[in-house]
PDB file of N, CA and C in Angstrom:
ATOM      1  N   UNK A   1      63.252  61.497 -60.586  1.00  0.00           N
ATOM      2  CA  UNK A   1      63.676  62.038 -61.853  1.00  0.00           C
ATOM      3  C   UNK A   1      65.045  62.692 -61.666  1.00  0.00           C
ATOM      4  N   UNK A   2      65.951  62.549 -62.702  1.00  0.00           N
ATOM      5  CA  UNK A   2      67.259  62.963 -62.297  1.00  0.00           C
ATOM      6  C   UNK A   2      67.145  64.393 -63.114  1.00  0.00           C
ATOM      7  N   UNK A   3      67.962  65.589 -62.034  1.00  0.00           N
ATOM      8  CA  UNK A   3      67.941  66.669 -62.789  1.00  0.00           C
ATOM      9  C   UNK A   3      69.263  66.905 -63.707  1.00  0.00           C
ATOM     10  N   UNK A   4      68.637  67.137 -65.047  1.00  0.00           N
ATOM     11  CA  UNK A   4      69.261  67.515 -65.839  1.00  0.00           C
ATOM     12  C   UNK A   4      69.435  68.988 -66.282  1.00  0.00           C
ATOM     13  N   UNK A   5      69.287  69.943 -65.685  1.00  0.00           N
ATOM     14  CA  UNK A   5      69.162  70.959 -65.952  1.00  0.00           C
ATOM     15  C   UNK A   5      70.677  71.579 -66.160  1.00  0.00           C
ATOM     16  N   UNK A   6      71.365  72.344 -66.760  1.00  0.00           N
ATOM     17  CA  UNK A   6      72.200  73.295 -66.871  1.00  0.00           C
ATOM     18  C   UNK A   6      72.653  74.094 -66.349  1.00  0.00           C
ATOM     19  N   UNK A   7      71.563  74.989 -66.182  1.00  0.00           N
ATOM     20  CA  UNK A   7      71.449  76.351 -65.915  1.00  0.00           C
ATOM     21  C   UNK A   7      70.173  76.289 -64.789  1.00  0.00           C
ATOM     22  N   UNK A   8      70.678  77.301 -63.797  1.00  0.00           N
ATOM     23  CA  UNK A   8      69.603  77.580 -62.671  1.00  0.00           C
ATOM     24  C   UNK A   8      68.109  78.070 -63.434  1.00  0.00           C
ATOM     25  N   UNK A   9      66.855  77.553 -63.090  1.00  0.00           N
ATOM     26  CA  UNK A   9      65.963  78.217 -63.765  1.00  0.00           C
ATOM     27  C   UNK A   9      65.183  79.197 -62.359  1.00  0.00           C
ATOM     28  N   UNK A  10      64.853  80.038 -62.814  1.00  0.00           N
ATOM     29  CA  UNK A  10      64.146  81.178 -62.385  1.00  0.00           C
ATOM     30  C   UNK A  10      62.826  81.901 -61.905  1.00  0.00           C
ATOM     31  N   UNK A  11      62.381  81.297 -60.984  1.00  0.00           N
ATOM     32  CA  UNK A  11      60.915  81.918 -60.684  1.00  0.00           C
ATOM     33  C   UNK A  11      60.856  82.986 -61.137  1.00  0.00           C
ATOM     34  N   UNK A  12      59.516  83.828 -61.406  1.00  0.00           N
ATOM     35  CA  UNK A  12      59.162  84.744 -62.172  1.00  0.00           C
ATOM     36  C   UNK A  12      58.163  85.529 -60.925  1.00  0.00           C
ATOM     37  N   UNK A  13      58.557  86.825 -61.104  1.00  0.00           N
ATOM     38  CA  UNK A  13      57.317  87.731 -60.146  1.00  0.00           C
ATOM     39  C   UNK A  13      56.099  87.978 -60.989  1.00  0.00           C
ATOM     40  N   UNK A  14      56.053  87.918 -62.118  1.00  0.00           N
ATOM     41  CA  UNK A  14      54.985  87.917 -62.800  1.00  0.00           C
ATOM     42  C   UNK A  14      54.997  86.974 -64.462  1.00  0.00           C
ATOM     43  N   UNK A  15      54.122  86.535 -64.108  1.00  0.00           N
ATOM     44  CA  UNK A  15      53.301  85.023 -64.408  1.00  0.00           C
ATOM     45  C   UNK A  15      53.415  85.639 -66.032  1.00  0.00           C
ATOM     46  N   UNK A  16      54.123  85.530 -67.138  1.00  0.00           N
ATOM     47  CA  UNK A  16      54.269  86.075 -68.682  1.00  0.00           C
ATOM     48  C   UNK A  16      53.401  84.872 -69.247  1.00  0.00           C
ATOM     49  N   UNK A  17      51.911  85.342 -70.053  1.00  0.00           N
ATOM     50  CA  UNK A  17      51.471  84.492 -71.134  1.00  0.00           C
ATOM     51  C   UNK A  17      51.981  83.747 -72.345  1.00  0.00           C
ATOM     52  N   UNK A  18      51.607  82.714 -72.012  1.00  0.00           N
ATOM     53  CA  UNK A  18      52.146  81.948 -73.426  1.00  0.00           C
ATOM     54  C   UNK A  18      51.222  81.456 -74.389  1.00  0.00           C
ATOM     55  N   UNK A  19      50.917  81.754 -75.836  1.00  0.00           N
ATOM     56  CA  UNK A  19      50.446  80.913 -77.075  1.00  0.00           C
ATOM     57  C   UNK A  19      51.161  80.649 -77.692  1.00  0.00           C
ATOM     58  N   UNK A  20      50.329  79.717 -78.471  1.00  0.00           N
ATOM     59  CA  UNK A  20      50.817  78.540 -79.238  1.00  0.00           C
ATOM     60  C   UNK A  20      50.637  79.409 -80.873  1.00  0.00           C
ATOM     61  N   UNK A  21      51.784  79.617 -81.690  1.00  0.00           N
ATOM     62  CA  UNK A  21      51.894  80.668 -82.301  1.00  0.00           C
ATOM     63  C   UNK A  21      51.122  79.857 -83.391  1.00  0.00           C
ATOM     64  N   UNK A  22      50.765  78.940 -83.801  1.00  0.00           N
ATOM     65  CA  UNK A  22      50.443  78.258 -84.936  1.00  0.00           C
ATOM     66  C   UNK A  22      48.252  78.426 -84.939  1.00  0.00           C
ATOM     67  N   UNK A  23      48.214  78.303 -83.897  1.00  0.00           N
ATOM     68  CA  UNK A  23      46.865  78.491 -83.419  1.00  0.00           C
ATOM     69  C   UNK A  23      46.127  79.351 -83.247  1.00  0.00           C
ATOM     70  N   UNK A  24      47.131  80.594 -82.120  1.00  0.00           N
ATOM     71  CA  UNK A  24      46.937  81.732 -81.702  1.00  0.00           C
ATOM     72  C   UNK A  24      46.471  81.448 -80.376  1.00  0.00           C
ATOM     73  N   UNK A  25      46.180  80.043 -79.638  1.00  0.00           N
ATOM     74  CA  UNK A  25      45.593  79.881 -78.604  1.00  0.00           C
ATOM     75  C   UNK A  25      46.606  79.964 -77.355  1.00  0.00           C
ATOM     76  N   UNK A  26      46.471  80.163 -76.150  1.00  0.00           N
ATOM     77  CA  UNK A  26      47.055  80.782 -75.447  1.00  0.00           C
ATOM     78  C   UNK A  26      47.261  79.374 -74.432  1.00  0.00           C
ATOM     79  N   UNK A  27      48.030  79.217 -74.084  1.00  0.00           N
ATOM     80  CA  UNK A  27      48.597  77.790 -73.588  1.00  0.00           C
ATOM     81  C   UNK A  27      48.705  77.698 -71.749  1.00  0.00           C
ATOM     82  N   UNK A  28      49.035  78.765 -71.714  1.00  0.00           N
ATOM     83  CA  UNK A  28      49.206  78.412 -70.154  1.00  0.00           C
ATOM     84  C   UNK A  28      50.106  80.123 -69.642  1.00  0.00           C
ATOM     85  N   UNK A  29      50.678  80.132 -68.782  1.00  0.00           N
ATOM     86  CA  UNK A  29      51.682  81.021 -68.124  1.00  0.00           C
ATOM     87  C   UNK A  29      52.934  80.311 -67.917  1.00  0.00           C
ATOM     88  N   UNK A  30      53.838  81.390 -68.326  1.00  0.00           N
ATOM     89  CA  UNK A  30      55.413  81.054 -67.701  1.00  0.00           C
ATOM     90  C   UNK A  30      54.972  81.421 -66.719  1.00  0.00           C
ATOM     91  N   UNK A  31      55.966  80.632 -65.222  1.00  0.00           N
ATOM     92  CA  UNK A  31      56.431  80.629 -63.974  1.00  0.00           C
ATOM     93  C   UNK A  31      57.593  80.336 -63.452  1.00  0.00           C
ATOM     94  N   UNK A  32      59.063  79.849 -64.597  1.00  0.00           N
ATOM     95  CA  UNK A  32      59.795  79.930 -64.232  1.00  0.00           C
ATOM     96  C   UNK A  32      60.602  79.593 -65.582  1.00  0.00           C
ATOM     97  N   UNK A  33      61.988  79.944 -65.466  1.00  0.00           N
ATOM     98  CA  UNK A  33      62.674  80.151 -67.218  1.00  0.00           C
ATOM     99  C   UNK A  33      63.899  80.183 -66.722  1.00  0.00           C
ATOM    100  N   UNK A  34      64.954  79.626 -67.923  1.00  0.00           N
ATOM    101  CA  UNK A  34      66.026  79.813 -67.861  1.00  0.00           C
ATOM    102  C   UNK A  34      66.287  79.834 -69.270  1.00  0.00           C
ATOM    103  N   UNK A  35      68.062  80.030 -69.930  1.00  0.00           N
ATOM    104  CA  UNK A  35      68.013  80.305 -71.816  1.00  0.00           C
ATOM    105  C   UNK A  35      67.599  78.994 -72.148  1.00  0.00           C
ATOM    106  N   UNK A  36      67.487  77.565 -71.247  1.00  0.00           N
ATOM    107  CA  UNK A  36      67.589  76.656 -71.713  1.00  0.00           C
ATOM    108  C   UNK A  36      66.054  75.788 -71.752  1.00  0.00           C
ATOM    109  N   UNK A  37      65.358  76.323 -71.209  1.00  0.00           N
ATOM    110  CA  UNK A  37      63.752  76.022 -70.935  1.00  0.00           C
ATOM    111  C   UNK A  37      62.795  77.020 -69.882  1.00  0.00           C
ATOM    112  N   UNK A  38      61.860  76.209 -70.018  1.00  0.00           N
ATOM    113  CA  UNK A  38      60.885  77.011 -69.050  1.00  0.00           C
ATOM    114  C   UNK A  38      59.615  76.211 -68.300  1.00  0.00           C
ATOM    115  N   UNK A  39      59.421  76.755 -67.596  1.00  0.00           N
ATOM    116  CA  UNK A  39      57.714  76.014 -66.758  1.00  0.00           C
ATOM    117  C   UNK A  39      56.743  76.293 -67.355  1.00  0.00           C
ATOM    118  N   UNK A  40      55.574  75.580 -67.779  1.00  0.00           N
ATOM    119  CA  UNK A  40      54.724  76.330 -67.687  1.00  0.00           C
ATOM    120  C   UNK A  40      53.499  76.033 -67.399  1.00  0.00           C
ATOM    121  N   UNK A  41      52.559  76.588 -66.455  1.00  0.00           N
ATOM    122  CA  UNK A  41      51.348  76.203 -65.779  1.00  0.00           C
ATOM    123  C   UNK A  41      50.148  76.491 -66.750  1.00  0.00           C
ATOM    124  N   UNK A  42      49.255  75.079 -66.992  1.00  0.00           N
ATOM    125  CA  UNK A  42      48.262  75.322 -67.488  1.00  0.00           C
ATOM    126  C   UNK A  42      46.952  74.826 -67.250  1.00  0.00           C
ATOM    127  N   UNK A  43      45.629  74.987 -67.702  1.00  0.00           N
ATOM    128  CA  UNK A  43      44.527  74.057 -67.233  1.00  0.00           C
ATOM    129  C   UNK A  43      44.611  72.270 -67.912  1.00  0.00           C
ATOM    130  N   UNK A  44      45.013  72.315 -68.877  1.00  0.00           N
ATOM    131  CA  UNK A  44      45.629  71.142 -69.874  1.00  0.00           C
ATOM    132  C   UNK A  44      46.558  70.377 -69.943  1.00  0.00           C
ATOM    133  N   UNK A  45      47.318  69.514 -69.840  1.00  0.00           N
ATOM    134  CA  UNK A  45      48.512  68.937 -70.034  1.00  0.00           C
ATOM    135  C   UNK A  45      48.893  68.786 -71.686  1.00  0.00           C
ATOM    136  N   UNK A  46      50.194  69.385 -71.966  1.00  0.00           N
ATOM    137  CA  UNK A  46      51.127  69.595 -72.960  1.00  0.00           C
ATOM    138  C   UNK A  46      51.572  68.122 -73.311  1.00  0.00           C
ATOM    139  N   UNK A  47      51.581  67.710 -74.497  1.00  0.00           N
ATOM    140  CA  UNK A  47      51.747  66.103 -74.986  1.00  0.00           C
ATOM    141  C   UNK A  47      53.443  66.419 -74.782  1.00  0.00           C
ATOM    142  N   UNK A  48      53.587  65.004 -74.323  1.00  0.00           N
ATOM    143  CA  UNK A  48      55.104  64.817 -73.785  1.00  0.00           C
ATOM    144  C   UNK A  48      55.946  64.179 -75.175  1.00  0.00           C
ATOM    145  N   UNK A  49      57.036  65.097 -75.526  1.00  0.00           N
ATOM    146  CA  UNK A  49      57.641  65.043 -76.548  1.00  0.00           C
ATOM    147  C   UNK A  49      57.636  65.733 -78.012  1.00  0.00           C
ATOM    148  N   UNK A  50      56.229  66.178 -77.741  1.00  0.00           N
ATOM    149  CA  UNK A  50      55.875  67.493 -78.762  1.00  0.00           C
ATOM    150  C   UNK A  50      56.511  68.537 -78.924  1.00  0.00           C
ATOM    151  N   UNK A  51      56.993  69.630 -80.277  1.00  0.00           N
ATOM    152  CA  UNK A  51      57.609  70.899 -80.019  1.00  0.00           C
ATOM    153  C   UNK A  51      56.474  71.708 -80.397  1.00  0.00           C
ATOM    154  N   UNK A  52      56.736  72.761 -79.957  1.00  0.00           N
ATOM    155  CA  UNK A  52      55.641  74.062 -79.736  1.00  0.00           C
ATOM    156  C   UNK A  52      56.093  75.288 -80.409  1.00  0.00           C
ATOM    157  N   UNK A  53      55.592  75.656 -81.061  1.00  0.00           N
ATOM    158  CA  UNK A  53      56.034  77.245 -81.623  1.00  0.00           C
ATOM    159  C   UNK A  53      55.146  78.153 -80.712  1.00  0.00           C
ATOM    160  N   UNK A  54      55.638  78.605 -79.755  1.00  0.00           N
ATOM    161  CA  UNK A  54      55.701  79.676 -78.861  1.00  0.00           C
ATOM    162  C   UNK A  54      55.789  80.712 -78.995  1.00  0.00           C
ATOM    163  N   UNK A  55      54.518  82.067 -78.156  1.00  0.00           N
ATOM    164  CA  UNK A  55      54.955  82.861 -78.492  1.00  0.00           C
ATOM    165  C   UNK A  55      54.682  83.359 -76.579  1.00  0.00           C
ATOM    166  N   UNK A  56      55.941  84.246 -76.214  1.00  0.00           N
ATOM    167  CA  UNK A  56      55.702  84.712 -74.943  1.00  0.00           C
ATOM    168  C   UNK A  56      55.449  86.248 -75.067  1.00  0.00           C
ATOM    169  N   UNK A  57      54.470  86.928 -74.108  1.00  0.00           N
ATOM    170  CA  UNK A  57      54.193  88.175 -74.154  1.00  0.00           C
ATOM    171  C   UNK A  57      54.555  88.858 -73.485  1.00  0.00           C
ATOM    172  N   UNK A  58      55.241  90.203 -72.943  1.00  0.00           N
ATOM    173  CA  UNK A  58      55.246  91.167 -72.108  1.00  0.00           C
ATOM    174  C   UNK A  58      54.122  91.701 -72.231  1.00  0.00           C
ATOM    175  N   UNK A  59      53.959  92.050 -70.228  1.00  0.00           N
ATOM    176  CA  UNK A  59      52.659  93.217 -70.005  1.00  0.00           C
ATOM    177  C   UNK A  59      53.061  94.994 -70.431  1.00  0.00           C
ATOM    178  N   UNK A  60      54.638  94.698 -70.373  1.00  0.00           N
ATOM    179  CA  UNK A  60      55.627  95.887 -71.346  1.00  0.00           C
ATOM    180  C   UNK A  60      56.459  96.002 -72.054  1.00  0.00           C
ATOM    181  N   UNK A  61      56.824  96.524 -72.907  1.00  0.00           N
ATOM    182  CA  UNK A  61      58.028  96.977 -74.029  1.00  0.00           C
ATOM    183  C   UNK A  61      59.200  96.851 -72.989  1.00  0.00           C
ATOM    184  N   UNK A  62      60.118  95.584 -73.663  1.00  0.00           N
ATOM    185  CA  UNK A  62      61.152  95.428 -73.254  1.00  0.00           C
ATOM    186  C   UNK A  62      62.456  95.327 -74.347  1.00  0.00           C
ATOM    187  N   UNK A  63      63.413  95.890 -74.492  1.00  0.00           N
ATOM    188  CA  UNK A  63      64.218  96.072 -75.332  1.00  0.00           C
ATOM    189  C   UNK A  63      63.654  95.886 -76.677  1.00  0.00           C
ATOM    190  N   UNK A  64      62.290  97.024 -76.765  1.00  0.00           N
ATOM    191  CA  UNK A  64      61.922  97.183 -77.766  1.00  0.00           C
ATOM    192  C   UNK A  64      60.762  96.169 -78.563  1.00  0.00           C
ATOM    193  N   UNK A  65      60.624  95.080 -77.638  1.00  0.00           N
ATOM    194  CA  UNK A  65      59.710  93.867 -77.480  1.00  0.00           C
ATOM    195  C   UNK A  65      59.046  93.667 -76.943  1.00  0.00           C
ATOM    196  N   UNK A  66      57.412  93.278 -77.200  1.00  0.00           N
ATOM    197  CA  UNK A  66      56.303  93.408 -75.956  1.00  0.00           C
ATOM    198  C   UNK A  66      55.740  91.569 -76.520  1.00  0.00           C
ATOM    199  N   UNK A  67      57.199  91.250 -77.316  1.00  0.00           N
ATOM    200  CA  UNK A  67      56.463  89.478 -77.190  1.00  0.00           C
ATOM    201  C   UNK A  67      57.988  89.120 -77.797  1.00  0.00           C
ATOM    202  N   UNK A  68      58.304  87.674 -77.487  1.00  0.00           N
ATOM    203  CA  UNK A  68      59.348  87.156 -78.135  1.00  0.00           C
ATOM    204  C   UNK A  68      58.917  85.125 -78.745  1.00  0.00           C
ATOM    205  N   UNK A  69      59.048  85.120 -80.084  1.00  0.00           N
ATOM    206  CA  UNK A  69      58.668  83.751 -80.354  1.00  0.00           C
ATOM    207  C   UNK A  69      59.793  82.785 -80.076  1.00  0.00           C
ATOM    208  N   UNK A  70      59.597  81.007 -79.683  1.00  0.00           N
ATOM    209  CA  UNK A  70      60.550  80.541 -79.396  1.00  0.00           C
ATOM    210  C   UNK A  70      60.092  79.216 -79.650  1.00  0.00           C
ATOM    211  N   UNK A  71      61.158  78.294 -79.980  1.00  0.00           N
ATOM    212  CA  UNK A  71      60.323  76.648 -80.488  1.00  0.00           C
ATOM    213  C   UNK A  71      60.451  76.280 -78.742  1.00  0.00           C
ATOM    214  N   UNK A  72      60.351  75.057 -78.243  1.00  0.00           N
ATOM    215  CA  UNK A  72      60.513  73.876 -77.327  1.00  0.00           C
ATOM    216  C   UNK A  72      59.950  73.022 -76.991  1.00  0.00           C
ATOM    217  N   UNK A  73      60.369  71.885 -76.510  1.00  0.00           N
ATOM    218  CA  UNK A  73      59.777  70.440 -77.041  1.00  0.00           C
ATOM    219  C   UNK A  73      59.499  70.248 -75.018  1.00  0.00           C
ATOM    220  N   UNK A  74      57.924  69.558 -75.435  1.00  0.00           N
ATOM    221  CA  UNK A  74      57.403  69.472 -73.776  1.00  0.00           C
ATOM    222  C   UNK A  74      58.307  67.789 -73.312  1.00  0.00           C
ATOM    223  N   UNK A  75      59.117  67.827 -72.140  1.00  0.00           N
ATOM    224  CA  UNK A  75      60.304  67.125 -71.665  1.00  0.00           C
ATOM    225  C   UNK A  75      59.234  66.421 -70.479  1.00  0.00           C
ATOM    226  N   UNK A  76      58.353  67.063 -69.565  1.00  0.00           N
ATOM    227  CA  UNK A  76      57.393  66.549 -68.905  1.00  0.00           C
ATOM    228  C   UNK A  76      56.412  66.917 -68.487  1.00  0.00           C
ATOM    229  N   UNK A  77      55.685  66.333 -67.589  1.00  0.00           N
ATOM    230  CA  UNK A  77      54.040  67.065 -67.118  1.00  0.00           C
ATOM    231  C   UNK A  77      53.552  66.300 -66.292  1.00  0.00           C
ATOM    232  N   UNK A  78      53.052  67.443 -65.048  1.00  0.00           N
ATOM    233  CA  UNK A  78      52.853  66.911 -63.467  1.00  0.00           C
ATOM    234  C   UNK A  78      51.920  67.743 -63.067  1.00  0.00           C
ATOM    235  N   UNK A  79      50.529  66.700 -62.471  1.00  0.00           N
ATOM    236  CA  UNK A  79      49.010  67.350 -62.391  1.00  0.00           C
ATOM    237  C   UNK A  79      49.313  67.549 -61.322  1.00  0.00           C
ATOM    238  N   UNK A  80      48.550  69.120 -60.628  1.00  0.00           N
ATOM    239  CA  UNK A  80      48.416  68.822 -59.110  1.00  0.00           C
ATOM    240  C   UNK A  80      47.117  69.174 -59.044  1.00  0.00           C
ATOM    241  N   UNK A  81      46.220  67.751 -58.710  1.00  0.00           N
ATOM    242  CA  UNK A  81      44.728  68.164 -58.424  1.00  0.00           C
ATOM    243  C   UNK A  81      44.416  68.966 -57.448  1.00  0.00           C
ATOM    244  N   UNK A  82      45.145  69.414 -56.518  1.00  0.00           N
ATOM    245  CA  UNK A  82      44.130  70.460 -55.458  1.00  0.00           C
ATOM    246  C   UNK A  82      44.237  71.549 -56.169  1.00  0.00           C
ATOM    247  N   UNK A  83      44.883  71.965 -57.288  1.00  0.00           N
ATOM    248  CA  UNK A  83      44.696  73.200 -57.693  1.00  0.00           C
ATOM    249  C   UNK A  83      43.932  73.382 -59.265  1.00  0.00           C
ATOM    250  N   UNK A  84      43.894  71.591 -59.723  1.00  0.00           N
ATOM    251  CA  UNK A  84      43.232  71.588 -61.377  1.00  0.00           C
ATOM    252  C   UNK A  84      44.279  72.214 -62.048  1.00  0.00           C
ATOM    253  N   UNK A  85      45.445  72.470 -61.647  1.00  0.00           N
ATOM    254  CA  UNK A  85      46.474  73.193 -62.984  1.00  0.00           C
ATOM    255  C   UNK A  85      47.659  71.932 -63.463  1.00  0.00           C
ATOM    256  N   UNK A  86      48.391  71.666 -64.220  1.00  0.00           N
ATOM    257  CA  UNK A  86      49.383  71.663 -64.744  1.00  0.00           C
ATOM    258  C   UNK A  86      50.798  72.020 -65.165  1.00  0.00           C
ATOM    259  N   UNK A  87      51.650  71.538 -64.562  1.00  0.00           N
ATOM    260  CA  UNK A  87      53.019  72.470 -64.994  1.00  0.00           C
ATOM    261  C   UNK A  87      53.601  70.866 -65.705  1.00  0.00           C
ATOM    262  N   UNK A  88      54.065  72.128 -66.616  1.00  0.00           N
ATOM    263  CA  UNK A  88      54.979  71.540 -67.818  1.00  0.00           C
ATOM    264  C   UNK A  88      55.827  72.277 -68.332  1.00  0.00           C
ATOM    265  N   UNK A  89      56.966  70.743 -68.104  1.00  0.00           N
ATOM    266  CA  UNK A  89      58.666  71.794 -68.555  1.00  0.00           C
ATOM    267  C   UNK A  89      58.770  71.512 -69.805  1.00  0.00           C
ATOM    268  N   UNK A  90      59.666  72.335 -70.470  1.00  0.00           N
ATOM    269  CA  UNK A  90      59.705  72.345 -71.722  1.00  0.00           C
ATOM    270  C   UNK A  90      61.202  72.940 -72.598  1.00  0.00           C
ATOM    271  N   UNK A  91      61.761  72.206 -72.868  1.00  0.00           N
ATOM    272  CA  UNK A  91      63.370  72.615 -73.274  1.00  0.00           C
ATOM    273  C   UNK A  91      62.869  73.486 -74.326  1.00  0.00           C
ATOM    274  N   UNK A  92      64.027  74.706 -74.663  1.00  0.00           N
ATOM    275  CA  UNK A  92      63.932  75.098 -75.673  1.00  0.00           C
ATOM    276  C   UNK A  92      64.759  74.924 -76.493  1.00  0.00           C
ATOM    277  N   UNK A  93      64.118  74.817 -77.779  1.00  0.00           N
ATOM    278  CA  UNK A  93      64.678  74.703 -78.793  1.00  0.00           C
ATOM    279  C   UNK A  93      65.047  75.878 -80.462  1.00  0.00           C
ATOM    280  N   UNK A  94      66.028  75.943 -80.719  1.00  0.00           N
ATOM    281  CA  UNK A  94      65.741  77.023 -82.205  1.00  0.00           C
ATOM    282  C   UNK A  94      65.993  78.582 -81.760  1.00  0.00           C
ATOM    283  N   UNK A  95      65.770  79.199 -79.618  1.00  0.00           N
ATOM    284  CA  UNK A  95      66.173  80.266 -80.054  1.00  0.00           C
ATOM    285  C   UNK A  95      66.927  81.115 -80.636  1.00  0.00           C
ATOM    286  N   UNK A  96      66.738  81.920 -81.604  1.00  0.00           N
ATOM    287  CA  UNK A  96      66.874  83.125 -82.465  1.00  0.00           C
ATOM    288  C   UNK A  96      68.440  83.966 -81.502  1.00  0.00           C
ATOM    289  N   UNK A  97      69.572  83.956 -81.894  1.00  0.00           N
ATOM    290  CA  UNK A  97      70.614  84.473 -81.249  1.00  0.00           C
ATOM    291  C   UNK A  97      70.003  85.840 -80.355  1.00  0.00           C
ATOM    292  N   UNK A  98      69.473  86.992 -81.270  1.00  0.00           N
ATOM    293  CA  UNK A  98      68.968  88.074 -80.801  1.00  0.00           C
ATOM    294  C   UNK A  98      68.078  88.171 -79.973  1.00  0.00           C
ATOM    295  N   UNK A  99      67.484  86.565 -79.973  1.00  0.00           N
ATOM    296  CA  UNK A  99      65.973  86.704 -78.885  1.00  0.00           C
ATOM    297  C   UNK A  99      67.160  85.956 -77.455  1.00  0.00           C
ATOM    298  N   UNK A 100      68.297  85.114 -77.415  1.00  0.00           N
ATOM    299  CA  UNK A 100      69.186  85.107 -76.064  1.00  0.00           C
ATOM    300  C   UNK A 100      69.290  86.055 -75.443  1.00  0.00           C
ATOM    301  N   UNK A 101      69.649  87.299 -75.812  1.00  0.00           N
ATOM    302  CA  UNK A 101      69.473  88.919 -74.935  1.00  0.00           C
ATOM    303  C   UNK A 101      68.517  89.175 -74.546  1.00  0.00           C
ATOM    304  N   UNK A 102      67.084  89.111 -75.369  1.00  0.00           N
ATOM    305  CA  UNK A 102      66.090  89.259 -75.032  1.00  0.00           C
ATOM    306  C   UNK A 102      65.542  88.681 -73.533  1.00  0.00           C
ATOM    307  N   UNK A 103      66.042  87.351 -73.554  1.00  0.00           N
ATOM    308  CA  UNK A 103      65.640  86.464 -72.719  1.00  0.00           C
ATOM    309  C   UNK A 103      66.105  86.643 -71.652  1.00  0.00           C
ATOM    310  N   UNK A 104      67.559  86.771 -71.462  1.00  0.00           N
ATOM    311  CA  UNK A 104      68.216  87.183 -70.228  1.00  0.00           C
ATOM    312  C   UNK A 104      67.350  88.233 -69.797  1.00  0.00           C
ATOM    313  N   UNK A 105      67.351  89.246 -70.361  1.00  0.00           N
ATOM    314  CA  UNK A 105      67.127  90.665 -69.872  1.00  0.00           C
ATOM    315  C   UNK A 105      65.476  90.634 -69.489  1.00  0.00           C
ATOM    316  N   UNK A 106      64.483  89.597 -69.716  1.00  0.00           N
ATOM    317  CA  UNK A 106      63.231  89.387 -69.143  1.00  0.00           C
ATOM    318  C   UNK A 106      63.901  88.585 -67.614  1.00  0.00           C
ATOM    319  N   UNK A 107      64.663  87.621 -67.929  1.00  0.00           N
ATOM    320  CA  UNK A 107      64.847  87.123 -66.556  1.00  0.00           C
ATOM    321  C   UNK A 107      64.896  88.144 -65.772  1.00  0.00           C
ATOM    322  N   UNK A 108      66.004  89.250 -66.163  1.00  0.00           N
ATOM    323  CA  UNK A 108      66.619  89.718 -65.152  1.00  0.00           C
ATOM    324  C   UNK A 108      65.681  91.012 -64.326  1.00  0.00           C
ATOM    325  N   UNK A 109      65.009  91.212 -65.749  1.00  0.00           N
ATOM    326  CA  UNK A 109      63.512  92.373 -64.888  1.00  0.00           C
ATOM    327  C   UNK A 109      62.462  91.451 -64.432  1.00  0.00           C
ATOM    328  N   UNK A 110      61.977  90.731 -64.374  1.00  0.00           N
ATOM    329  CA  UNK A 110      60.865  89.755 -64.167  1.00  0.00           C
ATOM    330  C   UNK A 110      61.053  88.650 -62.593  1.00  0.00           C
ATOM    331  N   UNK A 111      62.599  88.207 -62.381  1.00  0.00           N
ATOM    332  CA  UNK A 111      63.063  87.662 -61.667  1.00  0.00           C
ATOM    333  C   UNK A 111      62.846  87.350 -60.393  1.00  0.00           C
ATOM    334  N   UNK A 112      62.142  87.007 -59.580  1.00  0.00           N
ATOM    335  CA  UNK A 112      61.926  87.292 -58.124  1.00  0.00           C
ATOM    336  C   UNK A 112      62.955  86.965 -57.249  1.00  0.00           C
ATOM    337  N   UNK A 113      63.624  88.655 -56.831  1.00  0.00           N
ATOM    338  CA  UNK A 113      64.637  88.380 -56.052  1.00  0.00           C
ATOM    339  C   UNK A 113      64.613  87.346 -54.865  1.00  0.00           C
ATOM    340  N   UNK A 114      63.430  87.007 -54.234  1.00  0.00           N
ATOM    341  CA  UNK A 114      63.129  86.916 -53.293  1.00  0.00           C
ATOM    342  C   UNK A 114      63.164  84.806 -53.106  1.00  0.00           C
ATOM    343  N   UNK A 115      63.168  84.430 -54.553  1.00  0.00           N
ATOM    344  CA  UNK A 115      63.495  83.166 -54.769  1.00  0.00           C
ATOM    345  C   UNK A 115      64.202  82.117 -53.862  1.00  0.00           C
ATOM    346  N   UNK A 116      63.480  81.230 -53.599  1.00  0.00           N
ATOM    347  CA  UNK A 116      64.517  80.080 -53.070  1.00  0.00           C
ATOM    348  C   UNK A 116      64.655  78.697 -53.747  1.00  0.00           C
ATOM    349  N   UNK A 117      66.367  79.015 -54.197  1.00  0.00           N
ATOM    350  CA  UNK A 117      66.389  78.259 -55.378  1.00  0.00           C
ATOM    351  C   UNK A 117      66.103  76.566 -55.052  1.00  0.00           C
ATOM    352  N   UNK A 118      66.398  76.195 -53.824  1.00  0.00           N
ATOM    353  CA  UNK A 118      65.822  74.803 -53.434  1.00  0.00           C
ATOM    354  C   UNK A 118      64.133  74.648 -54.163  1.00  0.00           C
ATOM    355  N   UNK A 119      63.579  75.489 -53.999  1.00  0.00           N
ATOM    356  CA  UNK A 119      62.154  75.416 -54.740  1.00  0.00           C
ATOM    357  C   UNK A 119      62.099  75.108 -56.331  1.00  0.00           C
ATOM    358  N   UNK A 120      63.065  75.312 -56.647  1.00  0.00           N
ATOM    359  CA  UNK A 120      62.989  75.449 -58.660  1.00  0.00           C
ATOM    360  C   UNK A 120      62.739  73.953 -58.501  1.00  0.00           C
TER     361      UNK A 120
END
């Protein structure tokens, strides 16, 4: 697969919940993000080419936000049976100018310094 990515994306020290804002059902965990998409691990596989109205949660109030909503359309999806989970990337789409700050500023508290970006 050729990478198309942009922007470096970002392992996460802690795993931020994601639902599916239309449902209320809870989709999987972020595990890694950038402004331009994100990972995300689930028990299910995400239909490839679908967009998602998203909603991500903080475990805290972050610039005044303990959730931020966001569209993005699932780009792919890769089982790994020894673990029964799912990760699926997912471009984003539609964010909200004010939720870009938002986003950075979760990267940048959430971030695991400790990252090796050969792994993304």
């Amino acid at each position: 697969m050729t990478e198309k990515r942009r922007e470096e994306r970002h392992h996460l020290v802690h795993y931020l919940q994601i639902f599916d804002r239309e449902s209320g059902r809870e989709i999987g965990n972020l595990v890694n993000i950038n402004t331009g998409g994100v990972m995300i691990v689930s028990g299910e596989p995400l239909q490839v080419g679908k967009s998602y109205a998203l909603r991500m949660e903080f475990p805290e109030e972050l610039m005044g936000k303990t959730q931020m909503d966001f569209d993005a359309e699932v780009r792919w999806v890769k089982q790994d049976p020894r673990f029964g989970l799912v990760a699926n990337g997912l471009c984003s789409i539609g964010i909200p100018t004010e939720n870009i700050e938002v986003l950075k500023y979760v990267i940048a508290f959430y971030r695991d310094d400790e990252e090796d970006p050969t792994k993304l």
